[in-house]
C-alpha atoms as a PDB file:
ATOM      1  CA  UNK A   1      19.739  18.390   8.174  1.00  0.00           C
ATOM      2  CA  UNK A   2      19.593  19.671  11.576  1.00  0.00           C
ATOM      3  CA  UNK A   3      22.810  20.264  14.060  1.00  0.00           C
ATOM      4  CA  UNK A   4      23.544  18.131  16.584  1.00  0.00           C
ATOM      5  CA  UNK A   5      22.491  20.591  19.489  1.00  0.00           C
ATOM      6  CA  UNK A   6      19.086  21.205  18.302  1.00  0.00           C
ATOM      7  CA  UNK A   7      18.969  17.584  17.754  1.00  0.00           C
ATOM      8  CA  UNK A   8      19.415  17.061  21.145  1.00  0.00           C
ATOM      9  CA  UNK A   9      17.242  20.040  22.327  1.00  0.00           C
ATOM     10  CA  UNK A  10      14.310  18.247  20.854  1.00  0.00           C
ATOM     11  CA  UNK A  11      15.222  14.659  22.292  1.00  0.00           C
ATOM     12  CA  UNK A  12      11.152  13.764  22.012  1.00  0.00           C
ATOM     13  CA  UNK A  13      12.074  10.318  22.984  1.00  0.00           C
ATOM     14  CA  UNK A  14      15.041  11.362  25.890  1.00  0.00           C
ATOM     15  CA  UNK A  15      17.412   9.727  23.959  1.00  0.00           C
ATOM     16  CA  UNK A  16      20.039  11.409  24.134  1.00  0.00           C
ATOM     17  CA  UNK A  17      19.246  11.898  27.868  1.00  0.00           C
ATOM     18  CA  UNK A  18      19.917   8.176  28.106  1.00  0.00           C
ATOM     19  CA  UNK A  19      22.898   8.070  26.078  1.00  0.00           C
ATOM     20  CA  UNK A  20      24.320  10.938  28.456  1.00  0.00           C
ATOM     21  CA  UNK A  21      23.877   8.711  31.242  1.00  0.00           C
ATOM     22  CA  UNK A  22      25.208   5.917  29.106  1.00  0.00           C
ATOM     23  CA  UNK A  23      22.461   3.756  29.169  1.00  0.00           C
ATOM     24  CA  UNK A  24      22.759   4.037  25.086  1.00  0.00           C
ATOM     25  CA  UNK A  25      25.742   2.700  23.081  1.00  0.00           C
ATOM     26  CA  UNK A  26      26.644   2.830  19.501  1.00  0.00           C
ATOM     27  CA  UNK A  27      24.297   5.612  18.900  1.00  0.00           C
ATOM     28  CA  UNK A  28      24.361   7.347  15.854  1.00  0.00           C
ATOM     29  CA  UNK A  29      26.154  10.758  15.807  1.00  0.00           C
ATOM     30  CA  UNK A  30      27.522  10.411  19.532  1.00  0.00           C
ATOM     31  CA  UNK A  31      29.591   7.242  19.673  1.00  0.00           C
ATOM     32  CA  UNK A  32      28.849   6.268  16.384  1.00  0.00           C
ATOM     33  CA  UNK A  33      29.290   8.318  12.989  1.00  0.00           C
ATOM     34  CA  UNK A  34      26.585   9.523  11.050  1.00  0.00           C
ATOM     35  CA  UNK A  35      27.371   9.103   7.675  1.00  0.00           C
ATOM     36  CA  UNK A  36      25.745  11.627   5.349  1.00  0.00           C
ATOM     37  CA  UNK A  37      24.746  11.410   1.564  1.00  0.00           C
ATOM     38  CA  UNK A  38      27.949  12.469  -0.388  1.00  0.00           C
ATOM     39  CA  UNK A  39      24.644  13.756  -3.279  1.00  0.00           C
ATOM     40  CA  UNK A  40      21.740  14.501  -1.424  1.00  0.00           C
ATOM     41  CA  UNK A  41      18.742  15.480  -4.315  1.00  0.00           C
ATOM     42  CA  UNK A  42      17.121  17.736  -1.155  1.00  0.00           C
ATOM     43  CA  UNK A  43      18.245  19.282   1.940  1.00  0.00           C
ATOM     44  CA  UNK A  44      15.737  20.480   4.485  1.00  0.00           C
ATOM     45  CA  UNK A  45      17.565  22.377   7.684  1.00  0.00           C
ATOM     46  CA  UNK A  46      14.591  22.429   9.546  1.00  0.00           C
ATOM     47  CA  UNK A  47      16.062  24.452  12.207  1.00  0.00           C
ATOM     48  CA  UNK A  48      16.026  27.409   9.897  1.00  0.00           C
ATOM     49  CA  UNK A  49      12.969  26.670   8.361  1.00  0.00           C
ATOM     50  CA  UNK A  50       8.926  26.340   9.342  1.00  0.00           C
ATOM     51  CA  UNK A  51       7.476  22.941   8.644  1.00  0.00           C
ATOM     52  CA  UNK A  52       5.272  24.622   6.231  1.00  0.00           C
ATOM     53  CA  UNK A  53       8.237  25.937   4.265  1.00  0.00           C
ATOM     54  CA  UNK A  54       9.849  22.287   4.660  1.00  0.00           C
ATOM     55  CA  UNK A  55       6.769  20.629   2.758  1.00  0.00           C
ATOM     56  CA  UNK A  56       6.559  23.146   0.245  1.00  0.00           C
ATOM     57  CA  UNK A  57      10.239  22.733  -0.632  1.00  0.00           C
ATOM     58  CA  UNK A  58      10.035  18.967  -0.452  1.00  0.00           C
ATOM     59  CA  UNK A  59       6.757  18.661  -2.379  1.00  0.00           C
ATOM     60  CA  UNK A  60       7.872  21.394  -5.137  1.00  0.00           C
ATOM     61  CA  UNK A  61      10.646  18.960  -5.005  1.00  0.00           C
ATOM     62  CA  UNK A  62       9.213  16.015  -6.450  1.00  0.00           C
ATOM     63  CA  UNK A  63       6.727  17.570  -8.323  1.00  0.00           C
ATOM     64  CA  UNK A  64       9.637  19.385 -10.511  1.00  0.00           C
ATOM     65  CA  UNK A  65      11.192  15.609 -11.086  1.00  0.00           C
ATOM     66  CA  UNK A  66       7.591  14.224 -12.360  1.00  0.00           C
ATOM     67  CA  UNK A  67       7.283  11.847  -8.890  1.00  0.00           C
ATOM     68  CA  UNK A  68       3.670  13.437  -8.323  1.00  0.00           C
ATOM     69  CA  UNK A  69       2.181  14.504 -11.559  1.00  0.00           C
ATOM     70  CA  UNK A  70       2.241  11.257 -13.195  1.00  0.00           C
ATOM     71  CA  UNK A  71       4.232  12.622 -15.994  1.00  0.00           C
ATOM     72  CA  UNK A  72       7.357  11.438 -17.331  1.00  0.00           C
ATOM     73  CA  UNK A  73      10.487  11.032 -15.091  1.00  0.00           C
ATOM     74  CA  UNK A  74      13.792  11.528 -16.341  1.00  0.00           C
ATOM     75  CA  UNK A  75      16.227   8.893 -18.153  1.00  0.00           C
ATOM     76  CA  UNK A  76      13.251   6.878 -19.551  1.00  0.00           C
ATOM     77  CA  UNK A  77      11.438   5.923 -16.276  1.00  0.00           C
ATOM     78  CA  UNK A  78       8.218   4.863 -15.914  1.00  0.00           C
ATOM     79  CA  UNK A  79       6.611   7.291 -13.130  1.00  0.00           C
ATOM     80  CA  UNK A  80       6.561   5.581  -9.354  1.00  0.00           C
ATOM     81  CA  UNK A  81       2.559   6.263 -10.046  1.00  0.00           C
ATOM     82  CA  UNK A  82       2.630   4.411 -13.368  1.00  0.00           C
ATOM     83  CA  UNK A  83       1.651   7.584 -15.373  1.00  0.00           C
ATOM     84  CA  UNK A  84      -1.942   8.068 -13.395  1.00  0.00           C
ATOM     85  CA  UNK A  85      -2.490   9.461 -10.131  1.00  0.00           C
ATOM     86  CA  UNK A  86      -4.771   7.210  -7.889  1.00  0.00           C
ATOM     87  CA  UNK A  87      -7.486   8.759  -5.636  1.00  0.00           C
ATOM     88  CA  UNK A  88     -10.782   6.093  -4.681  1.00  0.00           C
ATOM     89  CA  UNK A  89     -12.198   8.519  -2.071  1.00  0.00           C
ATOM     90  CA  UNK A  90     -16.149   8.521  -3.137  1.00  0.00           C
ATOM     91  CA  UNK A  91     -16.734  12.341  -3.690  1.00  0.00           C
ATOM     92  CA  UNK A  92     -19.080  13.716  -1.205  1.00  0.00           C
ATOM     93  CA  UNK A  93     -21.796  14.330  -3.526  1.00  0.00           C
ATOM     94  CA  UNK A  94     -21.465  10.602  -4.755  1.00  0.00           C
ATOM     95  CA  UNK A  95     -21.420   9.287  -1.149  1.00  0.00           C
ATOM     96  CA  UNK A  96     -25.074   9.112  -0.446  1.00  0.00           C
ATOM     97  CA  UNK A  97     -25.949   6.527  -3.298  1.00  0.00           C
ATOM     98  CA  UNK A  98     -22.573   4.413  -2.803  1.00  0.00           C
ATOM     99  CA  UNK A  99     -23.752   4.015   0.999  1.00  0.00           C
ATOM    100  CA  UNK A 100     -27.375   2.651  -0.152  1.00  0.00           C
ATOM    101  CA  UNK A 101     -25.147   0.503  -2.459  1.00  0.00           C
ATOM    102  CA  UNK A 102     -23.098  -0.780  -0.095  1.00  0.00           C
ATOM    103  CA  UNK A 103     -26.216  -1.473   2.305  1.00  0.00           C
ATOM    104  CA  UNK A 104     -27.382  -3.730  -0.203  1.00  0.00           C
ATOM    105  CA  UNK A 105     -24.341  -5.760  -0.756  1.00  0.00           C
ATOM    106  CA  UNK A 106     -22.627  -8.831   0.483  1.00  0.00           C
ATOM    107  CA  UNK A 107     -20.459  -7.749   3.543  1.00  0.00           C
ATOM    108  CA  UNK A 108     -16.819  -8.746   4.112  1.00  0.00           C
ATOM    109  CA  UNK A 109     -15.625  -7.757   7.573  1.00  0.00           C
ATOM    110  CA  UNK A 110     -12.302  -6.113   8.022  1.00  0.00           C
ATOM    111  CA  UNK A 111      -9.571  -6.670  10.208  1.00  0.00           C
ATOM    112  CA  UNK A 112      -7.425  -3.230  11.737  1.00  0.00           C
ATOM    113  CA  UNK A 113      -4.677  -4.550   9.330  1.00  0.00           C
ATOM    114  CA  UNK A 114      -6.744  -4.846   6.843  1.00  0.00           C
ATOM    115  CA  UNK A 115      -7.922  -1.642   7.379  1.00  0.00           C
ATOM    116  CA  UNK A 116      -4.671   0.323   7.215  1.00  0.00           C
ATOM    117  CA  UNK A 117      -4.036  -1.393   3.633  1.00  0.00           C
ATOM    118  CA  UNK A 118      -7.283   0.000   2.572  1.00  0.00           C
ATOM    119  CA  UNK A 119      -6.585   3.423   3.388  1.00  0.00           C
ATOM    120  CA  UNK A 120      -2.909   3.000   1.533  1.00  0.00           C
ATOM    121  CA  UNK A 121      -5.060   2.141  -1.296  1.00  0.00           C
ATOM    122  CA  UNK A 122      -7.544   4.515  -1.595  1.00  0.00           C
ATOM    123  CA  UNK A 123      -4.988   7.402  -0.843  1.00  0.00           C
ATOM    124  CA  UNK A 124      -3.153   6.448  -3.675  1.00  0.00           C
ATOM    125  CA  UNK A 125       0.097   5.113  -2.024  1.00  0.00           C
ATOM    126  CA  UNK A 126       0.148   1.920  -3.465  1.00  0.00           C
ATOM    127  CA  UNK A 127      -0.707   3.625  -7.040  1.00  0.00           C
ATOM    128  CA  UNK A 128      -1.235   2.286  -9.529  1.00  0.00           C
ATOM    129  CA  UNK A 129      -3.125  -0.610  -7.591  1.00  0.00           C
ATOM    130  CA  UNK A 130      -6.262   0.347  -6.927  1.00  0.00           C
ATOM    131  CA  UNK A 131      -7.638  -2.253  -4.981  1.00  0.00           C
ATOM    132  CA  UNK A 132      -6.416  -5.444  -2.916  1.00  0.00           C
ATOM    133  CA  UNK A 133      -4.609  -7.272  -5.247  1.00  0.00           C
ATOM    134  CA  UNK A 134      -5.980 -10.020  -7.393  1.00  0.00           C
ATOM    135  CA  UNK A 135      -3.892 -13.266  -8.115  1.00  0.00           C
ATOM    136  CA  UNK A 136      -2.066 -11.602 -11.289  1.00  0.00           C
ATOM    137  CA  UNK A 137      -0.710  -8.691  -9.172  1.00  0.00           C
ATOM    138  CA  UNK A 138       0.060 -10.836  -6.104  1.00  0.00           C
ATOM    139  CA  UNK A 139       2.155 -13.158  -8.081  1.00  0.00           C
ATOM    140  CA  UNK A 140       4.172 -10.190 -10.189  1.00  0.00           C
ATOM    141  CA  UNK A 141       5.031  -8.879  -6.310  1.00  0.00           C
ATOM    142  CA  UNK A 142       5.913 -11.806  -5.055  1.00  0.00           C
ATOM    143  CA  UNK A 143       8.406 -13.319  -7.827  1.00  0.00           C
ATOM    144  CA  UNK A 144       9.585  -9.982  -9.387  1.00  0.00           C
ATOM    145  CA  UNK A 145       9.087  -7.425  -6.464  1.00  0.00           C
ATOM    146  CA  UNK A 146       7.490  -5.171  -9.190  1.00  0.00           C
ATOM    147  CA  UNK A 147       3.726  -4.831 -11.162  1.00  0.00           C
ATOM    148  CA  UNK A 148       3.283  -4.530 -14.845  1.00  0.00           C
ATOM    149  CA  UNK A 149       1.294  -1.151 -15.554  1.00  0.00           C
ATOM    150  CA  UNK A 150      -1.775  -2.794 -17.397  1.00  0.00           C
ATOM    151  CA  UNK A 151      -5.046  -2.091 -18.962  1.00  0.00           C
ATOM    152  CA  UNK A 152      -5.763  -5.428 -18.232  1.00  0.00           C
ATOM    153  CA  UNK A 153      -7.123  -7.099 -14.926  1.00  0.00           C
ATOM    154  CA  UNK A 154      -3.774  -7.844 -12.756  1.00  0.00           C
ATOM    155  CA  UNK A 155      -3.215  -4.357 -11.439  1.00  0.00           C
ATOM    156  CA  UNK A 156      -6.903  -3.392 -12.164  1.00  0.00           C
ATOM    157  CA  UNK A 157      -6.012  -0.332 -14.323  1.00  0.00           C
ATOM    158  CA  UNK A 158      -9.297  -0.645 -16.356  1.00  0.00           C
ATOM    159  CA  UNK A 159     -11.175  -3.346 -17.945  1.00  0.00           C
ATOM    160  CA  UNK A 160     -12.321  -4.789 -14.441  1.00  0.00           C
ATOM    161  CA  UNK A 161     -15.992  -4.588 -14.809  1.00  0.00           C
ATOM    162  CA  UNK A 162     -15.563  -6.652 -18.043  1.00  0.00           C
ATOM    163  CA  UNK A 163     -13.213  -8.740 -16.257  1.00  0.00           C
ATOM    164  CA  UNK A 164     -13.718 -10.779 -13.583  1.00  0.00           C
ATOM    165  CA  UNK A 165     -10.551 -12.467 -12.485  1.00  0.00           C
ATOM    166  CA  UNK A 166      -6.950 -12.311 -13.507  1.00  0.00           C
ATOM    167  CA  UNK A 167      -6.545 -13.419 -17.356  1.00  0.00           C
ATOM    168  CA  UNK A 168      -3.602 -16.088 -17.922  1.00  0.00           C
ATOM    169  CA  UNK A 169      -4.400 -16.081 -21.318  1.00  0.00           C
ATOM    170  CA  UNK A 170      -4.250 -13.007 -22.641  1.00  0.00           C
ATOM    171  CA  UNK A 171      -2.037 -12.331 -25.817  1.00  0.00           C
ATOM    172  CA  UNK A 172      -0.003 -10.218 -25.036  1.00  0.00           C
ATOM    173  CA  UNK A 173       1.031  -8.232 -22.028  1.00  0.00           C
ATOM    174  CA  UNK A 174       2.418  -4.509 -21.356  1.00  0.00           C
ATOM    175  CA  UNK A 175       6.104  -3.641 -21.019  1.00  0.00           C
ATOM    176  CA  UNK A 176       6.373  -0.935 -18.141  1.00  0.00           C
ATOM    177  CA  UNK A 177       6.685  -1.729 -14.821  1.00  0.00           C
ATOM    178  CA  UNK A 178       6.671  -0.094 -11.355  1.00  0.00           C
ATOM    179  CA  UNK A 179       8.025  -1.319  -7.945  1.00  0.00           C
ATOM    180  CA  UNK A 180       5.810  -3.240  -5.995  1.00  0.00           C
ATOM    181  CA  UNK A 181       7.513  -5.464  -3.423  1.00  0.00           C
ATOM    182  CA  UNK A 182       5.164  -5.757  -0.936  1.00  0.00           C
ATOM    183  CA  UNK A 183       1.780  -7.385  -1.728  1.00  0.00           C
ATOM    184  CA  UNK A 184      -1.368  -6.054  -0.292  1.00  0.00           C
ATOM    185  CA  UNK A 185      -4.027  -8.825  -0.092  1.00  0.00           C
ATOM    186  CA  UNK A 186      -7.031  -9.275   1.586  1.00  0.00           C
ATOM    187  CA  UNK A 187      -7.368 -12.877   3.741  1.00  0.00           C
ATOM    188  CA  UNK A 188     -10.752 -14.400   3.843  1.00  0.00           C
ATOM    189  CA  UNK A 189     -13.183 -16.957   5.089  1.00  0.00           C
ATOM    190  CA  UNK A 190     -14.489 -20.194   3.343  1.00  0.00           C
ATOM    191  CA  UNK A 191     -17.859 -18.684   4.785  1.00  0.00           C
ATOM    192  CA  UNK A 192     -17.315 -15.296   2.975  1.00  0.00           C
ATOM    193  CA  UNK A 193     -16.169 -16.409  -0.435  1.00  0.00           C
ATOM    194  CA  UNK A 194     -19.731 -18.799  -0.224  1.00  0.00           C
ATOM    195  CA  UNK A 195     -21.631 -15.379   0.933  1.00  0.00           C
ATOM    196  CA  UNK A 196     -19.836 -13.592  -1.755  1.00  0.00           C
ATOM    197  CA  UNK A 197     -20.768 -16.226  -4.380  1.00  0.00           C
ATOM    198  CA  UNK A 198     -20.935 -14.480  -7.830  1.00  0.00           C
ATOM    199  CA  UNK A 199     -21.637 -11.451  -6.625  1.00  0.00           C
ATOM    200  CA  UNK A 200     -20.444  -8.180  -8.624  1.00  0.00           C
ATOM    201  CA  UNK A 201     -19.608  -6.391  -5.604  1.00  0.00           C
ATOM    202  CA  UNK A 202     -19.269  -6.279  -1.807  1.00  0.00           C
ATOM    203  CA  UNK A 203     -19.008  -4.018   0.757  1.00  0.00           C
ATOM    204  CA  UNK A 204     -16.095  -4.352   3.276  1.00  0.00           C
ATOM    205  CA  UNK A 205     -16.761  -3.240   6.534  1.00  0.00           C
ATOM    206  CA  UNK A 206     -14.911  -2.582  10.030  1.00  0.00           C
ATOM    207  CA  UNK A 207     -15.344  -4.595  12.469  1.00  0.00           C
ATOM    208  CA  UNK A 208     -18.770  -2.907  13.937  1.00  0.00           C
ATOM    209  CA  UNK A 209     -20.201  -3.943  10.056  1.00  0.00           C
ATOM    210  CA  UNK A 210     -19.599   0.260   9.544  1.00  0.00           C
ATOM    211  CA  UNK A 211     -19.155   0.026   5.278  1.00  0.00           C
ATOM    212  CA  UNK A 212     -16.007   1.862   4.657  1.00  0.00           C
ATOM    213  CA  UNK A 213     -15.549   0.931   0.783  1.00  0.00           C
ATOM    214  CA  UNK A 214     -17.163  -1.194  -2.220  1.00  0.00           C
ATOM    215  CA  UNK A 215     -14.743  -3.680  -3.752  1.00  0.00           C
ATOM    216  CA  UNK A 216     -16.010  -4.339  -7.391  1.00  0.00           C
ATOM    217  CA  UNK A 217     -15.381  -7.249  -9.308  1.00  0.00           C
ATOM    218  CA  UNK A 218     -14.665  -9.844  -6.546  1.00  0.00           C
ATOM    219  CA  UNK A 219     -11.685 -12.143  -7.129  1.00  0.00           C
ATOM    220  CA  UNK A 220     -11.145 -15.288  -4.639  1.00  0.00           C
ATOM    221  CA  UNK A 221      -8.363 -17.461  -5.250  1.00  0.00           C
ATOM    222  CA  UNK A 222      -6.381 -19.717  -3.230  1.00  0.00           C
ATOM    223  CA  UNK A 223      -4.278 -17.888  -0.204  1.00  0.00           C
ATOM    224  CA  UNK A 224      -0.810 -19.852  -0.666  1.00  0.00           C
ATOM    225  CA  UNK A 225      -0.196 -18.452   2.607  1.00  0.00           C
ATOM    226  CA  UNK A 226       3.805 -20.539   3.279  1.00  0.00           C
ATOM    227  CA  UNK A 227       4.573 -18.970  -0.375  1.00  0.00           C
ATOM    228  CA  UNK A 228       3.741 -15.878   0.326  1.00  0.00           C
ATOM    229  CA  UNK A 229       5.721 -15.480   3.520  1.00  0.00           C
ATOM    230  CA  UNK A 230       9.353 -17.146   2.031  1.00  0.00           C
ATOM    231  CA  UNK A 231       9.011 -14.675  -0.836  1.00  0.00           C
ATOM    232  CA  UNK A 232       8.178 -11.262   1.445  1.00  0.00           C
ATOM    233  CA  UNK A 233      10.606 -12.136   4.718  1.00  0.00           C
ATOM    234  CA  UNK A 234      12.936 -14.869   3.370  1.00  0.00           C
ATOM    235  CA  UNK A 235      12.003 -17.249   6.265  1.00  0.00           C
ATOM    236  CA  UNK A 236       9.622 -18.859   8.637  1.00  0.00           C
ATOM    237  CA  UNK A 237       9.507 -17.526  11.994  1.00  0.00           C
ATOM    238  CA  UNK A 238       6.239 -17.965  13.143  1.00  0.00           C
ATOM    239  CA  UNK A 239       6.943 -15.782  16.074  1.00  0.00           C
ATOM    240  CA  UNK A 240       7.343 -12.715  13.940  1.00  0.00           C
ATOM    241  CA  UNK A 241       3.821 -10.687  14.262  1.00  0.00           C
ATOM    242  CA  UNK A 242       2.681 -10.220  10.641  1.00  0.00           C
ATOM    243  CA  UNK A 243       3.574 -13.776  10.380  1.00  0.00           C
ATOM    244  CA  UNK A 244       1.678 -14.897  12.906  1.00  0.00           C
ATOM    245  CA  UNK A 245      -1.201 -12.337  11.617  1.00  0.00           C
ATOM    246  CA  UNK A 246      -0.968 -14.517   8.035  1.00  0.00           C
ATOM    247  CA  UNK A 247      -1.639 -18.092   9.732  1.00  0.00           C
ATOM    248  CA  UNK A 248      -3.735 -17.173  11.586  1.00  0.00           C
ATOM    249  CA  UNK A 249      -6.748 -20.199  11.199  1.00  0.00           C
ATOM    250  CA  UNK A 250      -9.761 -20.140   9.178  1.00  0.00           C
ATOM    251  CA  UNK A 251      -8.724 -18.175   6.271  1.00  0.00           C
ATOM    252  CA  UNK A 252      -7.834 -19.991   3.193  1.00  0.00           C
ATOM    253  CA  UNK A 253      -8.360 -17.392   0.615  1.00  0.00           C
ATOM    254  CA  UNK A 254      -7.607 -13.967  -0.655  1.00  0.00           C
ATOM    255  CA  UNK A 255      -9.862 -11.190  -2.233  1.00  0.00           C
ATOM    256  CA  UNK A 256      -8.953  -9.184  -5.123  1.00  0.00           C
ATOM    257  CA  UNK A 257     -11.056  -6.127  -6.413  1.00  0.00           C
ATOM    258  CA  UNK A 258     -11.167  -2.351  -7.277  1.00  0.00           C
ATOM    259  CA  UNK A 259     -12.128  -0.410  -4.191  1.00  0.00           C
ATOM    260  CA  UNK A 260     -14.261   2.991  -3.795  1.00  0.00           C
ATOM    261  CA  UNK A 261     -13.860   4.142  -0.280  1.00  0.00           C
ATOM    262  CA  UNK A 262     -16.859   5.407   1.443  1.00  0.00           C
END
């Protein structure tokens, strides 16, 4: 919460320069009102406080209301993190023996997209998934906009190296669930799922065949790329640019797995 003066003090973008000069209409808090929470749960007046003091009141924040420890949230919640913080960064001492692993495996290259969603991942933003998602967790997103919190193989919880692709079968299933409307997959190549074969891991690389993570457990299923696209934008405009990042040709399949980053 910052007063409009400062606000415009700051103008890193010259903004309000160009609303001045009126090359800006309808902008919010000049010619249009800003409309603020009647209930905020935090207010940060960053004009009378550091940035430090800003995170430390923000982070104290949600750690008071259970949103970082993983433990329980008020009214009967299940935490955003589904009760267990995610972190897949390889510790140091670790690293040495993962990278001769990862030398040794079947390679799947990387796109920049691609890896962006791997560092969500392995930074724990996408907890609990902790990996691309297999077919089980793909379809939850896509048809409920939410993930079951499992022990079983769809959000990769545990059980993976026992498990090697998503079980339709099983008896029974868990009841908690946490938002997940946006699904984080990993396109392939025909060629790659053949080099992959039935391999137990695979290193994914950038795009100078660097290894930045093993994926454990590979699972390739079918990439139903036309469903996936009506269910996340509600349409079909190829001209849209993560739409036109999803056809693009030659990759019929997605890879699910459990990541380590390296």
């Amino acid at each position: 919460d910052v007063p409009l003066d400062v606000v415009k003090k700051r103008d890193p973008k010259g903004l309000y320069k160009k609303v001045a000069k009126g090359l800006i209409k309808g902008f919010t808090g000049i010619d249009s009102p800003y409309e603020a929470p009647l209930k905020p749960e935090l207010v940060l007046r960053n004009s009378e406080m550091s940035v430090d003091k800003c995170v430390d009141v923000c982070v104290g924040t949600l750690e008071r209301g259970g949103y970082l420890s993983g433990d329980a949230v008020a009214n009967g919640l299940v935490a955003p993190d589904g009760g267990k913080r995610v972190d897949l960064i390889v510790p140091s001492d670790e690293l040495p023996a993962k990278l001769a692993e990862a030398a040794t495996l079947p390679k799947v290259p990387l796109t920049d997209i691609d890896v962006n969603w791997l560092q969500v991942i392995g930074e724990g933003w996408a907890a609990p998934l902790r990996g691309f998602m297999r077919e089980g967790a793909l379809v939850q997103s896509l048809w409920f906009n939410s993930m079951l919190v499992d022990e079983f193989n769809t959000t990769g919880l545990g059980g993976y190296l026992d498990q090697q692709t998503t079980n339709w079968m099983q008896p029974s299933f868990p009841r908690e669930r946490v938002s997940m409307p946006v699904p984080i997959v990993l396109p392939i190549t025909e060629f790659t799922k053949k080099e992959i074969g039935q391999a137990k891991a695979v290193a994914l690389t950038n795009a100078a065949g660097v290894p930045l993570a093993i994926l454990r457990a590979p699972e390739a299923f079918d990439f139903r790329v036309r469903e996936l696209i009506a269910h996340v934008w509600g349409a079909a405009d190829d001209a849209h640019p993560y739409i036109q990042y999803m056809l693009l040709p030659g990759k019929p399949h997605l890879l699910g797995g459990e990541v380590e980053l390296l």
